[in-house]
Every structure is written in structure tokens, then in C-alpha cells.
Protein backbone atom coordinates (compact mmCIF):
# COMPACT_ATOMS: atom_id res chain seq x y z
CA UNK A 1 161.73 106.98 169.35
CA UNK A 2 165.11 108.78 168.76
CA UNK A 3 167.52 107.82 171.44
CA UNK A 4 171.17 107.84 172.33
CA UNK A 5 173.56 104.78 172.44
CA UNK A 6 173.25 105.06 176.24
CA UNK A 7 169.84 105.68 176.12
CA UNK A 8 169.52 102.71 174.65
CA UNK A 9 171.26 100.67 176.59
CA UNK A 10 169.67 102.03 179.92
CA UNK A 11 166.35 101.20 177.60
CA UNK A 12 167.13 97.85 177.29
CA UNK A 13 168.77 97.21 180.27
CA UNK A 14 165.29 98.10 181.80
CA UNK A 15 163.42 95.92 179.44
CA UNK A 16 165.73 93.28 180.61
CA UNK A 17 166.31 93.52 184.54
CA UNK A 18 163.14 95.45 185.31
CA UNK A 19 164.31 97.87 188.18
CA UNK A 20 166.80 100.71 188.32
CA UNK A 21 169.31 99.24 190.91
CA UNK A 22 170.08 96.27 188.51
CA UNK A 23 170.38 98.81 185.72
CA UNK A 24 172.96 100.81 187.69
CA UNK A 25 174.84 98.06 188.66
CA UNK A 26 174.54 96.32 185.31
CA UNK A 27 175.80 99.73 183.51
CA UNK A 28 178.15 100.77 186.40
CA UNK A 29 175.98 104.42 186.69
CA UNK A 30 174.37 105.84 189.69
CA UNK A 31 171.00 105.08 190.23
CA UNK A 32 169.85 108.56 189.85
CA UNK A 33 171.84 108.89 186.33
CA UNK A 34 169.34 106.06 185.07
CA UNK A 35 166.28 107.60 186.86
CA UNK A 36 167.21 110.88 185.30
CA UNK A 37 167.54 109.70 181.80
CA UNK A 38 164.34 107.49 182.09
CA UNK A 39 162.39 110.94 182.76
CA UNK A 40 164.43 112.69 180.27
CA UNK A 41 163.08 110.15 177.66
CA UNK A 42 159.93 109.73 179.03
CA UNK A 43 159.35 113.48 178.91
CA UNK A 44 160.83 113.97 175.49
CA UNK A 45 158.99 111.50 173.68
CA UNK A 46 155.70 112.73 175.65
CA UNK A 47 155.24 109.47 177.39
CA UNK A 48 152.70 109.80 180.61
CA UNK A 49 153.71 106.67 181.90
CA UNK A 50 157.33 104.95 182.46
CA UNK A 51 155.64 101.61 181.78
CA UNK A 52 154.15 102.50 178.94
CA UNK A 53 156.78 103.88 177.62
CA UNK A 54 159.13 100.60 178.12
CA UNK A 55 156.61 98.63 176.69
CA UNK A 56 156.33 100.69 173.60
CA UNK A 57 160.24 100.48 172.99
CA UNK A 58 160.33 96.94 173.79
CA UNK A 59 157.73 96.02 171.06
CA UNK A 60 160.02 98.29 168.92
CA UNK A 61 163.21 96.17 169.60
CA UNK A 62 160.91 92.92 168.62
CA UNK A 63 161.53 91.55 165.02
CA UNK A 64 158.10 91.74 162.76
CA UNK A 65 157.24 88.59 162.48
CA UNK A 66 154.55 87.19 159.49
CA UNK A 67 152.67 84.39 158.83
């Protein structure tokens, strides 16, 4: 998934806090700025689901770990 620096951080920041208010208030952005770049994402990267979506980029940000 190809994002933006702000993408990113509204990515993570969702990872993190879980809901769009704390996002906002965390990044200092309107609520609607972080719901509109959530769909933007979600539609460009032909995601279905938000969850699903944060899940998948979440597992992305994890270091690989081996055995």
C-alpha cells in the first residue's frame, strides 16, 4: 500500500486510538478530513472494508519476526 506521509500518519493514528475523533484531535484535522482520507485509501487500494483495511496496514507496520 502506497500512501502519503499524512496518510500515514492518519493510518497509524487509527491503528493506535481506534476512532476518528481521537485521530482528529490527535492530528489537529477535522473529523471529516480523516473520514475523507480513510475512504480515499480505502477506495484506492480496493479495500471493501475499513477494518480490513487497518488490519492489513497494521500487520504491514509489524517487524517480520523468525524463529
Amino acid at each position: 500500500m502506497k500512501l502519503t506521509l499524512r496518510q500515514e500518519q492518519v493510518m497509524n493514528a487509527m491503528c493506535r486510538l481506534g476512532n476518528v475523533k481521537r485521530v482528529s484531535q490527535y492530528l489537529d484535522i477535522q473529523p471529516r478530513s480523516v473520514e475523507a482520507m480513510l475512504q480515499r485509501i480505502k477506495e484506492k487500494n480496493q479495500y471493501q472494508e475499513r477494518l480490513l483495511m487497518l488490519l492489513d496496514w497494521d500487520r504491514q507496520q509489524r517487524p517480520i519476526v523468525t524463529g
